[in-house]
Protein backbone atom coordinates (compact mmCIF):
# COMPACT_ATOMS: atom_id res chain seq x y z
CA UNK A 1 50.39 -119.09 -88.97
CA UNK A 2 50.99 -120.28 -85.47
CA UNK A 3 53.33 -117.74 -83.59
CA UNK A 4 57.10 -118.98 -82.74
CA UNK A 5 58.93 -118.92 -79.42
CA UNK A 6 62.48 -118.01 -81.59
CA UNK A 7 62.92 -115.08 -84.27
CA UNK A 8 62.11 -115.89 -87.50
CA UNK A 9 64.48 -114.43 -90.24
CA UNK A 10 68.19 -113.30 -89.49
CA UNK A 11 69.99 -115.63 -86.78
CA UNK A 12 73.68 -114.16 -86.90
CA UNK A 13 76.26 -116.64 -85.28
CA UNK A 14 79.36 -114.57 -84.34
CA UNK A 15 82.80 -115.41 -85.98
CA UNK A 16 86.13 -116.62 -84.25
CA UNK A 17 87.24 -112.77 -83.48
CA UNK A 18 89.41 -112.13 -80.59
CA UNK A 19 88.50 -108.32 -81.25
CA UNK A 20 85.35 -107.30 -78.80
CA UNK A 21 85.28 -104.01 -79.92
CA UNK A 22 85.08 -104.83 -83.85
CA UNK A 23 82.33 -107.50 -83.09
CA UNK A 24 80.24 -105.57 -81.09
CA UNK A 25 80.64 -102.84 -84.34
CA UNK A 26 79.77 -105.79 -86.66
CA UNK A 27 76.32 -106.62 -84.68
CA UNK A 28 75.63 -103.31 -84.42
CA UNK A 29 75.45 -103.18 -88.49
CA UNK A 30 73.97 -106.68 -88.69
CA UNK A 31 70.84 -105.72 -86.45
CA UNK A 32 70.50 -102.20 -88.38
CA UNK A 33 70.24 -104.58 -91.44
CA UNK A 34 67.50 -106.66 -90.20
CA UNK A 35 69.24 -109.48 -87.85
CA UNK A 36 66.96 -110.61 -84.97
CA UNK A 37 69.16 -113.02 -82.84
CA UNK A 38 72.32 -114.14 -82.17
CA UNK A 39 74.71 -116.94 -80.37
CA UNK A 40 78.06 -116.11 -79.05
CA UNK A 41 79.68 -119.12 -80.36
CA UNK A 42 83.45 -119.27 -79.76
CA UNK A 43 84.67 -122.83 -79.78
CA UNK A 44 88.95 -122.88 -79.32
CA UNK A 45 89.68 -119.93 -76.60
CA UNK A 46 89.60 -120.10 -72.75
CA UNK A 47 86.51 -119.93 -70.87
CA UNK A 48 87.70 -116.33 -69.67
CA UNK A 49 87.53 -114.76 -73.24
CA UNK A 50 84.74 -115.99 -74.03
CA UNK A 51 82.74 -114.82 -70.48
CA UNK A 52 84.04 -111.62 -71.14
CA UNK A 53 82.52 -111.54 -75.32
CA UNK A 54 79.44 -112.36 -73.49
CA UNK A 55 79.12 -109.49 -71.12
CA UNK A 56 79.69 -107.14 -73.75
CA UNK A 57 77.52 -108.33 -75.51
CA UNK A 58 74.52 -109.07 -73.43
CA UNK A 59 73.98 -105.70 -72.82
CA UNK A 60 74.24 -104.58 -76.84
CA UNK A 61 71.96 -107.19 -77.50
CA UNK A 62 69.44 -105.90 -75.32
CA UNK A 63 69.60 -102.21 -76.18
CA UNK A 64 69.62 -103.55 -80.03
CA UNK A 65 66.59 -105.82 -79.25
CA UNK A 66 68.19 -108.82 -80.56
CA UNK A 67 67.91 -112.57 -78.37
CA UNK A 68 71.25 -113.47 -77.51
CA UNK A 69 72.28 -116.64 -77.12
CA UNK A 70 75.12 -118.89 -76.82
CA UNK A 71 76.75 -121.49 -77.73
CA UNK A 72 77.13 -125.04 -75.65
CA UNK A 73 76.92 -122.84 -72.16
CA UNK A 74 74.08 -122.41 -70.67
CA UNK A 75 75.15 -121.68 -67.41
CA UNK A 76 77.35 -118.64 -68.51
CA UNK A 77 74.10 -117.50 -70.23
CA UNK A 78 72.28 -117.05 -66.76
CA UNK A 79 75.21 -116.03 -65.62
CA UNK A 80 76.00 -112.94 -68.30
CA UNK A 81 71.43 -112.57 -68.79
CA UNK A 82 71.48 -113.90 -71.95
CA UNK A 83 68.04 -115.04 -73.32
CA UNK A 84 69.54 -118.43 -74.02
CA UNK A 85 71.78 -121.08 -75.32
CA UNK A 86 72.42 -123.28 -78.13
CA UNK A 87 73.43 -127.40 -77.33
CA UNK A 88 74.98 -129.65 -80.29
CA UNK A 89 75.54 -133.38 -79.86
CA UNK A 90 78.02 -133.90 -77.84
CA UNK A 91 77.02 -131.68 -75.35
CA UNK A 92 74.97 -131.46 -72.58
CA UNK A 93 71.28 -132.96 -72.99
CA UNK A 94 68.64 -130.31 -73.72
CA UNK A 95 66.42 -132.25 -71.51
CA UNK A 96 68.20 -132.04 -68.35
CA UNK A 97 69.31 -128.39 -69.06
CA UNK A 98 65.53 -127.23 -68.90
CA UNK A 99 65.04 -129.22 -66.13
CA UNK A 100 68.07 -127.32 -64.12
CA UNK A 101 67.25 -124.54 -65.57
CA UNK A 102 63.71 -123.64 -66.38
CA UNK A 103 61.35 -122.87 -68.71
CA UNK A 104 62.33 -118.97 -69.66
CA UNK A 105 65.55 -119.57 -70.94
CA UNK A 106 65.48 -120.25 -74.79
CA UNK A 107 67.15 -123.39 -76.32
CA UNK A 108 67.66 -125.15 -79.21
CA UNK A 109 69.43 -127.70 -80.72
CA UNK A 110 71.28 -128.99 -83.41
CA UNK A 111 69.57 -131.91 -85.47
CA UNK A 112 72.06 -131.81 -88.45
CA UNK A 113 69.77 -134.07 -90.73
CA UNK A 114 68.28 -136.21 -88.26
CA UNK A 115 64.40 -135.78 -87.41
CA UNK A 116 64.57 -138.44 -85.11
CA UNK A 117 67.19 -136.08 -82.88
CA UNK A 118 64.74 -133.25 -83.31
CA UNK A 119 61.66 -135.08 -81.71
CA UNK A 120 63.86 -135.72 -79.08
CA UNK A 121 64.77 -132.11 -78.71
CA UNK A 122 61.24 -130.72 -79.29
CA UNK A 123 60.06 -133.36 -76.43
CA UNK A 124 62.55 -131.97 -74.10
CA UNK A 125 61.40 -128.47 -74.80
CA UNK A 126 63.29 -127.20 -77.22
CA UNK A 127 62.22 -123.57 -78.64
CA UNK A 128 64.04 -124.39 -81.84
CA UNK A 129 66.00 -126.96 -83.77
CA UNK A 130 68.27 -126.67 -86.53
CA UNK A 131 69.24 -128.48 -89.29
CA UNK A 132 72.12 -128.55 -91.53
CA UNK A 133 74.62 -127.69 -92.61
CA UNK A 134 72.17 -127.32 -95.71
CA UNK A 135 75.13 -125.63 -98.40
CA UNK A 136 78.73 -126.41 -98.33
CA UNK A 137 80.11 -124.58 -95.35
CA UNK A 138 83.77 -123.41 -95.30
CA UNK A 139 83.36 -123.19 -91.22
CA UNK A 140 82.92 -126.52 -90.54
CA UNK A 141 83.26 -128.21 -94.36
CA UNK A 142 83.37 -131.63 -93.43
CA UNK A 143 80.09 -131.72 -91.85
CA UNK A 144 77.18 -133.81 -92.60
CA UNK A 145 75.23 -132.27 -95.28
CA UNK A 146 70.71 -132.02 -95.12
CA UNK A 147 68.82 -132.32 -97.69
CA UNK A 148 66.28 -129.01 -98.22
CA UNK A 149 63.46 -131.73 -97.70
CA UNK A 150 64.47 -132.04 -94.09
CA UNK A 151 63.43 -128.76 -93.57
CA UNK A 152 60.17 -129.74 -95.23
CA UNK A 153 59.40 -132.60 -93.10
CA UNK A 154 60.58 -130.13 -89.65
CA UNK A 155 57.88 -127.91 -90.37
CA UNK A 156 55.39 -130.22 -90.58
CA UNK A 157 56.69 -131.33 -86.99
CA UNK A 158 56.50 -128.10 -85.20
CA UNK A 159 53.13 -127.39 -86.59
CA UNK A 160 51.97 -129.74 -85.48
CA UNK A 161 52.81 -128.34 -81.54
CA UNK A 162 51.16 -126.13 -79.34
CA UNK A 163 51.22 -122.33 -79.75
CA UNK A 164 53.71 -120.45 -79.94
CA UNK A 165 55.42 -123.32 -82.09
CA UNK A 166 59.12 -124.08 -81.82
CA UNK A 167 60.79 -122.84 -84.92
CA UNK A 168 62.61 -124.29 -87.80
CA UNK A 169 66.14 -123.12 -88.29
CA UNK A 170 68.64 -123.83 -91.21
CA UNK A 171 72.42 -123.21 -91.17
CA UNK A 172 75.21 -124.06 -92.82
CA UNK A 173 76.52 -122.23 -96.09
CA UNK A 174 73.68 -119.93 -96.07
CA UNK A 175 73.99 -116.95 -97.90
CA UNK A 176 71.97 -113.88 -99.58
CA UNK A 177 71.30 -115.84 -102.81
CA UNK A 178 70.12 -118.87 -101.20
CA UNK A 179 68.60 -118.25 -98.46
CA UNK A 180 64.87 -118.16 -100.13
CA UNK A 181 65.54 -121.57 -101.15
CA UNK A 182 65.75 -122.67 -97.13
CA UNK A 183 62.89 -120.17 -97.08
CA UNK A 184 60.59 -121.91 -99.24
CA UNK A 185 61.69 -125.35 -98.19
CA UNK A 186 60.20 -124.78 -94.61
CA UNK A 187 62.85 -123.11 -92.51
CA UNK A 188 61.77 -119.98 -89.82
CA UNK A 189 64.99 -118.53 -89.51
CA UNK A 190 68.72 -118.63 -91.17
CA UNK A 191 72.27 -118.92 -89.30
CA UNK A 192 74.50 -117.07 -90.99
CA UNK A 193 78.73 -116.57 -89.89
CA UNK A 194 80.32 -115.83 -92.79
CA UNK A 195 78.53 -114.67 -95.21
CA UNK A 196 77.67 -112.12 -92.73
CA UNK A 197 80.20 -110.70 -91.15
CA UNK A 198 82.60 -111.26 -93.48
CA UNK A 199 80.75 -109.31 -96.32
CA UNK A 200 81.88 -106.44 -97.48
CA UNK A 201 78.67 -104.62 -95.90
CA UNK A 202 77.05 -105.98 -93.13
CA UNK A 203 74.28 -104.32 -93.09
CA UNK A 204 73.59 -104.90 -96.74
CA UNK A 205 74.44 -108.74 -96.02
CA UNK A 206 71.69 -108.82 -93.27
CA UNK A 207 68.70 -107.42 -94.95
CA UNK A 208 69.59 -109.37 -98.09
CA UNK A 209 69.29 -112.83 -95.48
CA UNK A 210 66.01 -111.51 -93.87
CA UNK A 211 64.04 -110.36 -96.71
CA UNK A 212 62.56 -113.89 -97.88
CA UNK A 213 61.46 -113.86 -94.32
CA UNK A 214 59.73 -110.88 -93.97
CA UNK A 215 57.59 -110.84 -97.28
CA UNK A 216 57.58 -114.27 -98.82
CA UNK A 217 54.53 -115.28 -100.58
CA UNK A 218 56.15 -118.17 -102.11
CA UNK A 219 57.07 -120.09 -99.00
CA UNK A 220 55.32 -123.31 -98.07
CA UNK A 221 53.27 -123.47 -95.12
C-alpha cells in the first residue's frame, strides 16, 4: 500500500460551539480515542471568533499530534500554523491556492459525488478529496447524497498517483456502525461532527470510527 500525504482513519470536523474551552476539552478526548486530524470549520460567526478558535487550537493540535486544518481559509491557516485547509465549491480554487501558497500546506477538497471535480482537485495538488455526504447527515441534510461506489472508483484514482498518494476521504452521516462500510468501499479516512462530539463519550466515539482503519482485513485495495 502506497503511503498517503493525509491521515488515514479519524478526521474530526469541529461542531458550531461558541465555547473554546469545552472544544478544546472535546479534542482532547477525541485524539486520546484515536482521532488523527481535524478542520476548524465554523461557517455563521465573524471572522474574529473564528481566528481566535484557531489559535487555541493550533497549538493543542500540535502538542496532541493531530493535523489541523481548516475550513475555506487558507490564509488564516498560515496565519494561526495550521498544517492546512479545507476548500468546497464555492470557494476559492485549490489550484490557485497552492500556487499562492505552496506546496507544504495540506489541502483538500470537497468532490461531493463528482469524480470529475476530484481529477480536477488531484491535478491541482490536492492531498485529499472527499466525497459525500455518503449517510443522511442532520448537519447539512439537504445535501447531495454519494453512492459508496464513488468511493470505489476514488481509490482507484489516487492509486493510480505518485507516492505518497492523495487520500480518499468520506463524510457525511458517518458514524461508529457504519463507518467499515466507507471502509471497505475504498475510503482512507472518515469526517465525523456529530456523531463525535456529540456522543455521550468521545473518546469511546473516536476509537469506535478509527478501528476499521487501523486493522481491516476486509477492506478493498
Amino acid at each position: 500500500m502506497k503511503p498517503l500525504r493525509f491521515p488515514a482513519g479519524l478526521y474530526g470536523v469541529t461542531p458550531e460551539w461558541d465555547d473554546t474551552d469545552r472544544l478544546m476539552q472535546a479534542v482532547r478526548k477525541a485524539a486520546e480515542g484515536g482521532m488523527r486530524s481535524l478542520q476548524l470549520r465554523r461557517k455563521n460567526v465573524p471572522d474574529a471568533v473564528r481566528a481566535e478558535q484557531a489559535r487555541a487550537l493550533a497549538p493543542l493540535c500540535r502538542e496532541l499530534g493531530v493535523v489541523f486544518l481548516i475550513n475555506d481559509d487558507w490564509r488564516l491557516a498560515l496565519d494561526v500554523g495550521a498544517d492546512g485547509a479545507h476548500v468546497g465549491r464555492e470557494d476559492e480554487s485549490l489550484a490557485r491556492i497552492r500556487a499562492e501558497a505552496g506546496p507544504d500546506l495540506i489541502l483538500g477538497g470537497s468532490s461531493y459525488d463528482d469524480l470529475a471535480r476530484a481529477r480536477e482537485l488531484l491535478d491541482a495538488g490536492a492531498d485529499y478529496i472527499a466525497f459525500g455526504a455518503m449517510f443522511a447527515s442532520t448537519v447539512k441534510p439537504d445535501t447531495v447524497r454519494a453512492p459508496l461506489s464513488v468511493l470505489t472508483e476514488a481509490r482507484r484514482l489516487v492509486e493510480e498517483r505518485d507516492a505518497p498518494r492523495p487520500a480518499v476521504v468520506a463524510i457525511g452521516g458517518i458514524t461508529p456502525d457504519n463507518a467499515l462500510l466507507v471502509a471497505q468501499a475504498g475510503a482512507d479516512a472518515v469526517a465525523v461532527i456529530t456523531a463525535l462530539f456529540e456522543a455521550p463519550s468521545i473518546r469511546a466515539a473516536a476509537a469506535a470510527c478509527s478501528a476499521p482503519f487501523i486493522v481491516n482485513p476486509n477492506r478493498k485495495p
